[in-house]
N, C-alpha and C. Protein backbone atom coordinates (compact mmCIF):
# COMPACT_ATOMS: atom_id res chain seq x y z
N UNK A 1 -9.28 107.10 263.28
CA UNK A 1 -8.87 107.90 264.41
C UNK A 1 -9.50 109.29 264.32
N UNK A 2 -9.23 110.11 263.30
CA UNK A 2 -10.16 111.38 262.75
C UNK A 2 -11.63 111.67 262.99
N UNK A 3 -12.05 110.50 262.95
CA UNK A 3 -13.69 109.98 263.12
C UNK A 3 -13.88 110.22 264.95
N UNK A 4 -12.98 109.65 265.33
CA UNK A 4 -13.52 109.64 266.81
C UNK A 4 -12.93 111.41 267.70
N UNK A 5 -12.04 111.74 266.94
CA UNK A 5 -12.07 113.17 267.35
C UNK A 5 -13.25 113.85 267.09
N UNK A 6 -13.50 113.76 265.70
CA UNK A 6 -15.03 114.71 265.32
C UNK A 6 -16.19 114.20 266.01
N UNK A 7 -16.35 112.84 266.75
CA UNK A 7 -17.33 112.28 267.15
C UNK A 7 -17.29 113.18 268.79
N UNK A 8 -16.02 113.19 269.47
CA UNK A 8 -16.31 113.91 270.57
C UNK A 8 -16.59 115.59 270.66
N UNK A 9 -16.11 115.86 269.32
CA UNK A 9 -16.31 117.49 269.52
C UNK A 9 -17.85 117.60 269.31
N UNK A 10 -18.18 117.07 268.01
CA UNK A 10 -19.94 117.04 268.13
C UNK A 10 -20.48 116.17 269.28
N UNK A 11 -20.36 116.12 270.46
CA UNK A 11 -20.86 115.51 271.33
C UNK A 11 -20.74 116.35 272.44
N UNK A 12 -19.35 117.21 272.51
CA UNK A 12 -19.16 118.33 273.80
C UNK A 12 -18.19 119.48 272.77
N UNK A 13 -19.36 119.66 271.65
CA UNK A 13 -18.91 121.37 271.25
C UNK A 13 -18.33 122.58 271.85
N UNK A 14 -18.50 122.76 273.31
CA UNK A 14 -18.77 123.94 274.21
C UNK A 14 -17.27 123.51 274.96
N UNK A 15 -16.82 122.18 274.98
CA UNK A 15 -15.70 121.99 275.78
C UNK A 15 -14.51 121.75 275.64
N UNK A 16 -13.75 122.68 275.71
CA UNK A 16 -12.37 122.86 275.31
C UNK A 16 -11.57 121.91 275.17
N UNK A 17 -12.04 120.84 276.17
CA UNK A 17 -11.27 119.63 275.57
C UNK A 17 -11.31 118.67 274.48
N UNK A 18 -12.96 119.47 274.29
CA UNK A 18 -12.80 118.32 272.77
C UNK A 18 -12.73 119.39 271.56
N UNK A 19 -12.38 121.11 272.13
CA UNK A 19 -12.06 121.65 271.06
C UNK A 19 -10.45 121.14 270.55
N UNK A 20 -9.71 120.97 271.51
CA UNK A 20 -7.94 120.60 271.75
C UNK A 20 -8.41 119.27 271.10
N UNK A 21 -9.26 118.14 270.81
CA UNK A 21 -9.12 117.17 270.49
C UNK A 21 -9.30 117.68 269.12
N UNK A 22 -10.77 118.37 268.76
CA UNK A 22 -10.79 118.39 267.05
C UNK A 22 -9.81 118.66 266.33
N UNK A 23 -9.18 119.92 267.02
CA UNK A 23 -7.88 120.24 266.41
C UNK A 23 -6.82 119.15 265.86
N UNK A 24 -6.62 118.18 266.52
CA UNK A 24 -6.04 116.93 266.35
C UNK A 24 -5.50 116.78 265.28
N UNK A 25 -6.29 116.07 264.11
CA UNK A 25 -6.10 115.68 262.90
C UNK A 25 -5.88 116.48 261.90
N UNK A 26 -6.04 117.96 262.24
CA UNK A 26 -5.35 119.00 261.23
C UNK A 26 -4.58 118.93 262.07
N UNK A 27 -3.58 118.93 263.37
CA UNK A 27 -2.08 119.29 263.65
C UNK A 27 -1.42 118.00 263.34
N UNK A 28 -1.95 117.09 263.34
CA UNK A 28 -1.19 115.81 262.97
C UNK A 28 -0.97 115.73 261.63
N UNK A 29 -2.06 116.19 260.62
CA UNK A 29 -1.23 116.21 259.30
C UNK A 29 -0.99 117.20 258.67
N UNK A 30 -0.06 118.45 259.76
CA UNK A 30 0.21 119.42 259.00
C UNK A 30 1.79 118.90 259.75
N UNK A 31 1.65 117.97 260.92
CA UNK A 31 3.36 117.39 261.20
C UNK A 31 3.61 116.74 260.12
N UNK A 32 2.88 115.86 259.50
CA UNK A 32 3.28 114.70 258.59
C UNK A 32 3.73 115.68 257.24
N UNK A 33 3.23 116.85 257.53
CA UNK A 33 3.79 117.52 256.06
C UNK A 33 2.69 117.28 254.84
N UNK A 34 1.07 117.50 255.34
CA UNK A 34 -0.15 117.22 254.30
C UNK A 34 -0.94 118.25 255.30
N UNK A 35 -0.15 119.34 254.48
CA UNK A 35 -0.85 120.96 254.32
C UNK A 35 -2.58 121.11 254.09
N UNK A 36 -2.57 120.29 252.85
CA UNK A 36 -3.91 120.39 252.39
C UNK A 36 -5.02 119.69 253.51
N UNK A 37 -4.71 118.35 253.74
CA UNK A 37 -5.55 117.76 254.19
C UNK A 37 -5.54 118.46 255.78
N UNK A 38 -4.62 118.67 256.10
CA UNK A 38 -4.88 119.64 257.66
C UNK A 38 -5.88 120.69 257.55
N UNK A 39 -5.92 121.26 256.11
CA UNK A 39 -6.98 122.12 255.91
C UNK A 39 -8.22 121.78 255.98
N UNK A 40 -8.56 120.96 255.25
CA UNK A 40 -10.05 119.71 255.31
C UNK A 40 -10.34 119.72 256.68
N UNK A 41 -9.74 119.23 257.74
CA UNK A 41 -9.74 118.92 259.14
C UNK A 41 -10.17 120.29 259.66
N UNK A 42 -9.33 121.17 259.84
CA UNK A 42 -9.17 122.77 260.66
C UNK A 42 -10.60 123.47 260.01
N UNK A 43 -11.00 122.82 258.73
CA UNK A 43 -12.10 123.63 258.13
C UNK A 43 -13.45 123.51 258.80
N UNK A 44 -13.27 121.72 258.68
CA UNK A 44 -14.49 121.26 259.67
C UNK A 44 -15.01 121.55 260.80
N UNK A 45 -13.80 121.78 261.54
CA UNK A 45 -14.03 122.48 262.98
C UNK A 45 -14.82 123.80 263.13
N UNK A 46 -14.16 124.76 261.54
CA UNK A 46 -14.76 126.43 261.65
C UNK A 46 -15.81 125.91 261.13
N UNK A 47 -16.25 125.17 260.55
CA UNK A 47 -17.90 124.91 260.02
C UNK A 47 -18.67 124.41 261.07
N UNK A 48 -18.10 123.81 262.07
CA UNK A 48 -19.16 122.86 263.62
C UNK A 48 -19.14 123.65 264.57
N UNK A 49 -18.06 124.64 264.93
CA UNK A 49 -17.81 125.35 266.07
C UNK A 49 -18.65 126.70 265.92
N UNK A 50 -18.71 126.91 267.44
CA UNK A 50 -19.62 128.28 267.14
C UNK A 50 -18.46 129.24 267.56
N UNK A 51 -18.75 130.78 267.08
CA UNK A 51 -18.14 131.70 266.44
C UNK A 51 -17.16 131.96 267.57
N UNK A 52 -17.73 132.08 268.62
CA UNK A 52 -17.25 132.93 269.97
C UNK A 52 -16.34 132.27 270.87
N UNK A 53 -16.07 131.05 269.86
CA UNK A 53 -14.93 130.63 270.66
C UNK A 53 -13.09 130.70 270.38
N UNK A 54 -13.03 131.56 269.45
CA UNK A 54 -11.72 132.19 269.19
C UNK A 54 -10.86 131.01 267.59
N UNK A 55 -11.94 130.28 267.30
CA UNK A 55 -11.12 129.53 266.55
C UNK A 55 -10.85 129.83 265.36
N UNK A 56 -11.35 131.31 264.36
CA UNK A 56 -10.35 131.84 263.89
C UNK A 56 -8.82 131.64 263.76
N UNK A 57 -8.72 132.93 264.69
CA UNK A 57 -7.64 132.82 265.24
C UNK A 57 -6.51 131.99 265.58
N UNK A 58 -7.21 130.88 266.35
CA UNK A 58 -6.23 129.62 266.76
C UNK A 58 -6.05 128.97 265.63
N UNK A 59 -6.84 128.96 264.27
CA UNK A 59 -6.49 128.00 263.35
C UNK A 59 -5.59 129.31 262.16
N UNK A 60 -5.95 130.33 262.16
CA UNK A 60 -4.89 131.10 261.54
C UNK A 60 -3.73 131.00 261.87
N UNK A 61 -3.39 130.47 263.37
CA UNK A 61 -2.16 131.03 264.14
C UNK A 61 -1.41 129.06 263.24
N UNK A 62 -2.17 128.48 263.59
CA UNK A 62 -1.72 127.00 263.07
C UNK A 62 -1.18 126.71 261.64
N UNK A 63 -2.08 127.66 260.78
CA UNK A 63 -1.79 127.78 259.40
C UNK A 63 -0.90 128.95 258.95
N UNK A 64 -0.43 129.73 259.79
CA UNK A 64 0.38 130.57 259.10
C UNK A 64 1.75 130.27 258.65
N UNK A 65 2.14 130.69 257.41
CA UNK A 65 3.14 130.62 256.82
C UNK A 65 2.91 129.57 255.80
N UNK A 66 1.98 128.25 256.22
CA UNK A 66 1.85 127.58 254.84
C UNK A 66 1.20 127.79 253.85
N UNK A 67 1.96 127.78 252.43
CA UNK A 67 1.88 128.39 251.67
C UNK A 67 0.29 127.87 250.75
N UNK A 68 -0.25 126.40 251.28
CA UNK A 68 -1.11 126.07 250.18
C UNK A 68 -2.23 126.24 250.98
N UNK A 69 -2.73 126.78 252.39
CA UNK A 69 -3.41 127.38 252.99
C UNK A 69 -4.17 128.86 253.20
N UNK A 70 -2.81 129.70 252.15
CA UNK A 70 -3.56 131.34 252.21
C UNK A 70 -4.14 131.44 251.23
């Protein structure tokens, strides 16, 4: 399932909807309570995405407070 999120964001980088999709699999396993591996996910995105699209931010705002993320 992870695979086909990252498959559409590298396919429409520029479009918000497949930025809301990449996001995916880091918000799904930071519900399941797998901190770390949401990190793996949210990381990938700041490594594919280009700068100017605020995802800093949106993934700080996702990770704050967990503790095995700062």
């Amino acid at each position: 399932m992870e695979w086909g999120y990252q498959t559409v964001f590298e396919r429409y980088p520029e479009d918000r909807g497949a930025l809301y999709a990449a996001m995916q699999p880091g918000e799904m396993n930071l519900a399941r309570g797998r901190p770390v591996t949401a990190c793996v996910y949210l990381n990938w995105i700041l490594d594919h995405a280009e700068d100017n699209m605020g995802l800093v931010a949106a993934v700080g705002r996702r990770l704050e407070g967990k503790e095995v993320c700062q």
